[in-house]
Protein backbone atom coordinates (compact mmCIF):
# COMPACT_ATOMS: atom_id res chain seq x y z
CA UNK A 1 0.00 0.00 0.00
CA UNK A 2 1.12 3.34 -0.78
CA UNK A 3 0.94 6.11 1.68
CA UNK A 4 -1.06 9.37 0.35
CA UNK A 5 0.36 10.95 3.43
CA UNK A 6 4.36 10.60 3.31
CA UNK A 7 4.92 8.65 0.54
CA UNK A 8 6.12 5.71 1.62
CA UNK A 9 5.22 1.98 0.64
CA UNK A 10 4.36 -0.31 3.42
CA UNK A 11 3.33 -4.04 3.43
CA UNK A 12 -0.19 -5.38 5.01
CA UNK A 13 -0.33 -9.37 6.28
CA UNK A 14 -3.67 -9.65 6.99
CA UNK A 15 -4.95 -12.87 9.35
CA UNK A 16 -8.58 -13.46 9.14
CA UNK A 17 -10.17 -15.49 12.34
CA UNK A 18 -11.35 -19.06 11.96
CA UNK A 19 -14.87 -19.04 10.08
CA UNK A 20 -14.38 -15.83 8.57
CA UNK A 21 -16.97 -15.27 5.31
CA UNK A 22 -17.62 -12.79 3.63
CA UNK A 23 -21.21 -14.09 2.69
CA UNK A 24 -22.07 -13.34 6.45
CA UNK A 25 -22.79 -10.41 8.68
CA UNK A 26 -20.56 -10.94 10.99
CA UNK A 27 -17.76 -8.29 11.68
CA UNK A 28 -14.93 -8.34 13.59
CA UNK A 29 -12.74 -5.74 15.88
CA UNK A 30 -9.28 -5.23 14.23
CA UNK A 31 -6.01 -5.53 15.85
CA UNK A 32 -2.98 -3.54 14.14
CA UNK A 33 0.41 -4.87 14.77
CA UNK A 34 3.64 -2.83 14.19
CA UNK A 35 6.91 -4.20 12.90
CA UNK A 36 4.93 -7.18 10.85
CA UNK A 37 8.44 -8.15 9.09
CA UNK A 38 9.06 -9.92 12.20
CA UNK A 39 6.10 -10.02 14.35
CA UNK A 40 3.20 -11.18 12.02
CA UNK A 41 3.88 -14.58 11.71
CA UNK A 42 4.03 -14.73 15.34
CA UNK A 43 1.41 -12.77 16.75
CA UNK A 44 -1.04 -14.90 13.81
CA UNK A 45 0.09 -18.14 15.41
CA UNK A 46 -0.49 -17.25 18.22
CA UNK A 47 -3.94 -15.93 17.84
CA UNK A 48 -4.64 -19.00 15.45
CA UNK A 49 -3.92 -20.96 18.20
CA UNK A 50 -5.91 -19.51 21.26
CA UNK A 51 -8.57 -19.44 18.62
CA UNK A 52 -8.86 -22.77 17.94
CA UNK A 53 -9.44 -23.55 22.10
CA UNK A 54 -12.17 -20.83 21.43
CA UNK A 55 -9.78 -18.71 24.19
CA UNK A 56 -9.87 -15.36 22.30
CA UNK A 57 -12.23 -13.17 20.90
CA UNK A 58 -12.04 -13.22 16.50
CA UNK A 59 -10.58 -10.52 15.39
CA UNK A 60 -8.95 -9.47 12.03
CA UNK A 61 -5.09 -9.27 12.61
CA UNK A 62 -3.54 -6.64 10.17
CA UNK A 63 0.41 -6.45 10.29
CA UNK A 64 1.87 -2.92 9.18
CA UNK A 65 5.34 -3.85 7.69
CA UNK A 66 7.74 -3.05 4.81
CA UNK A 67 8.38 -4.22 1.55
CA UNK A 68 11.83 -3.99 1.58
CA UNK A 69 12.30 -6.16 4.41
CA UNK A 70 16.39 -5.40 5.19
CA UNK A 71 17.34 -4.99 8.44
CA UNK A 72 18.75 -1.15 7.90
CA UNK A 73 15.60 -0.11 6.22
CA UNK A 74 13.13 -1.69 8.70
CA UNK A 75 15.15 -0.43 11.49
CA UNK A 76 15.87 3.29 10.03
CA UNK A 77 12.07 3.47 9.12
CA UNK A 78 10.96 2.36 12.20
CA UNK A 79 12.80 4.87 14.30
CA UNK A 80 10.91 7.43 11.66
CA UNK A 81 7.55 6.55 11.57
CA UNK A 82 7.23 5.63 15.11
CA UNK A 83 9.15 8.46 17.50
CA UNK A 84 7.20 12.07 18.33
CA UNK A 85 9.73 14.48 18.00
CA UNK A 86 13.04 14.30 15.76
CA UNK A 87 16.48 14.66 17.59
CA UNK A 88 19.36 14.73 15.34
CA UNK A 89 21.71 13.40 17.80
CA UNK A 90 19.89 10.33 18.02
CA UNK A 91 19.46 10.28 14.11
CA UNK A 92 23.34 10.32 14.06
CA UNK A 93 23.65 7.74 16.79
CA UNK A 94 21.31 5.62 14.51
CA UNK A 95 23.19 6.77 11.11
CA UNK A 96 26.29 5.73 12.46
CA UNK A 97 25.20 2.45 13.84
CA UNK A 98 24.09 1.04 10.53
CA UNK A 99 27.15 2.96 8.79
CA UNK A 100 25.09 4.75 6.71
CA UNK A 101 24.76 8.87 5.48
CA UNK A 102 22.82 10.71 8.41
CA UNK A 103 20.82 12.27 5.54
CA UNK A 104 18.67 8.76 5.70
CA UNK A 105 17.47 9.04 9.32
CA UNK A 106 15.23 11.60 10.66
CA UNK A 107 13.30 10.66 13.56
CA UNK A 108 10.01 12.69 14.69
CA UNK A 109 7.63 10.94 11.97
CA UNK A 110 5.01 9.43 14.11
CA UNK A 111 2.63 12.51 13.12
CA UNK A 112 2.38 11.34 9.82
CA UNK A 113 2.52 7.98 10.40
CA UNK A 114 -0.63 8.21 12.70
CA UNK A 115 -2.23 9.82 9.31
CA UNK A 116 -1.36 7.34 7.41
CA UNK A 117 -2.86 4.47 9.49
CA UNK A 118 -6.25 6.68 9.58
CA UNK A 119 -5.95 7.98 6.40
CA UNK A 120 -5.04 5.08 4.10
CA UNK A 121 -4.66 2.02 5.59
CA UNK A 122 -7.99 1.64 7.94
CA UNK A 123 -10.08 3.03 4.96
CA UNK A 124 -8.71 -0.06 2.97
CA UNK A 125 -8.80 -2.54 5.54
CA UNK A 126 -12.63 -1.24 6.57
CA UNK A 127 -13.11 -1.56 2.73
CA UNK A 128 -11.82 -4.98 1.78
CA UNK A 129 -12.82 -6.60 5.01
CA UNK A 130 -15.88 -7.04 7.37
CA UNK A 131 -14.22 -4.63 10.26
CA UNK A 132 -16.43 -2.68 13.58
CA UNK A 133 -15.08 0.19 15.02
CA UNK A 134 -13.42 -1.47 17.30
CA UNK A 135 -9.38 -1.16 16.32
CA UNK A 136 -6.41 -1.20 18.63
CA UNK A 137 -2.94 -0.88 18.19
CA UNK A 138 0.44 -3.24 19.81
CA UNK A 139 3.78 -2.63 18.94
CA UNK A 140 6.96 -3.53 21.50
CA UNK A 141 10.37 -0.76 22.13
CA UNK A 142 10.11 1.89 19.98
CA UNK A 143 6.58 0.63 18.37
CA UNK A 144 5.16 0.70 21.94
CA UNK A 145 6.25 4.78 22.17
CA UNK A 146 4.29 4.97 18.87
CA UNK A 147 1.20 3.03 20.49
CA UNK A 148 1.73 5.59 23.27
CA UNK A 149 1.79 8.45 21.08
CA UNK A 150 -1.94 6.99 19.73
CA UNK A 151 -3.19 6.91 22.96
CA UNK A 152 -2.11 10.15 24.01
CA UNK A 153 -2.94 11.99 20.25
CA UNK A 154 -6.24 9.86 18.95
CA UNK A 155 -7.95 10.83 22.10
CA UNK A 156 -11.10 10.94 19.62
CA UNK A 157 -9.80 7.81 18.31
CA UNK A 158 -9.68 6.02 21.55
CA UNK A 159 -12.04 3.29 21.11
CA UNK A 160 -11.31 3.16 17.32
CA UNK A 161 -7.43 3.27 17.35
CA UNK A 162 -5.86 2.46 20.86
């Protein structure tokens, strides 16, 4: 999916729960993961599995990821889209840790980021697939300051994003 918002291409793994159909009126509460390069497969096995015992409630699992799936990329993306505010020596601190041109780091994108996820990617996700209102957001480290920042900026959004 391309972002109308900053541009950027990111990669959605979707996981429908067991005895999902779209000939039904059934809908189902979304859950949006961060980092899905690495987390997807996990957090969708795990799910799958609780489901099966009937444990957990259904819900749609959508994984926000990247297409380019290299460490340096995920990692220098991540520290964009998900921090508040930008501080250039941490962008160095990160530039110099993957050894490459500061120019490719800027932290502080988690603004736009937010926009993106309510301006692009629920739309599609409420548009492809039998979704309520009910969203909420998990990420871990730096994802969890961005799940933060949701909580703290979306306060509109609360039951629909956080």
């Amino acid at each position: 999916m391309q972002s109308t918002v900053n541009n950027k291409t990111y990669q959605l793994y979707i996981s429908l729960p067991a005895g999902y159909n779209s000939a039904d009126t059934t809908r189902y509460p979304v859950l949006y993961i961060l980092d899905a390069n690495y987390s997807y497969l996990l957090i969708s096995s795990l799910h799958n599995l609780l489901d099966s015992g009937q444990e957990i409630e259904k819900i749609i699992i959508v994984a926000i990821g990247d297409k380019d799936q290299s460490n340096i990329t995920w990692n220098t993306r991540r520290m964009i889209d998900y921090t508040p505010s930008n501080d250039p020596n941490v962008d160095t601190e990160i530039a110099s840790g993957f050894n490459i041109p500061v120019s490719q780091v800027k932290t502080g994108g988690a603004k736009s980021f937010l926009t993106t996820i309510r301006t692009d990617i629920i739309p599609f996700i409420d548009m492809h697939y039998k979704t309520t209102n009910d969203r909420g957001i998990s990420g871990h480290s730096v994802g969890g300051l961005f799940a933060g920042y949701c909580l703290l900026n979306a306060p509109i959004y609360l039951k629909d994003m956080v």
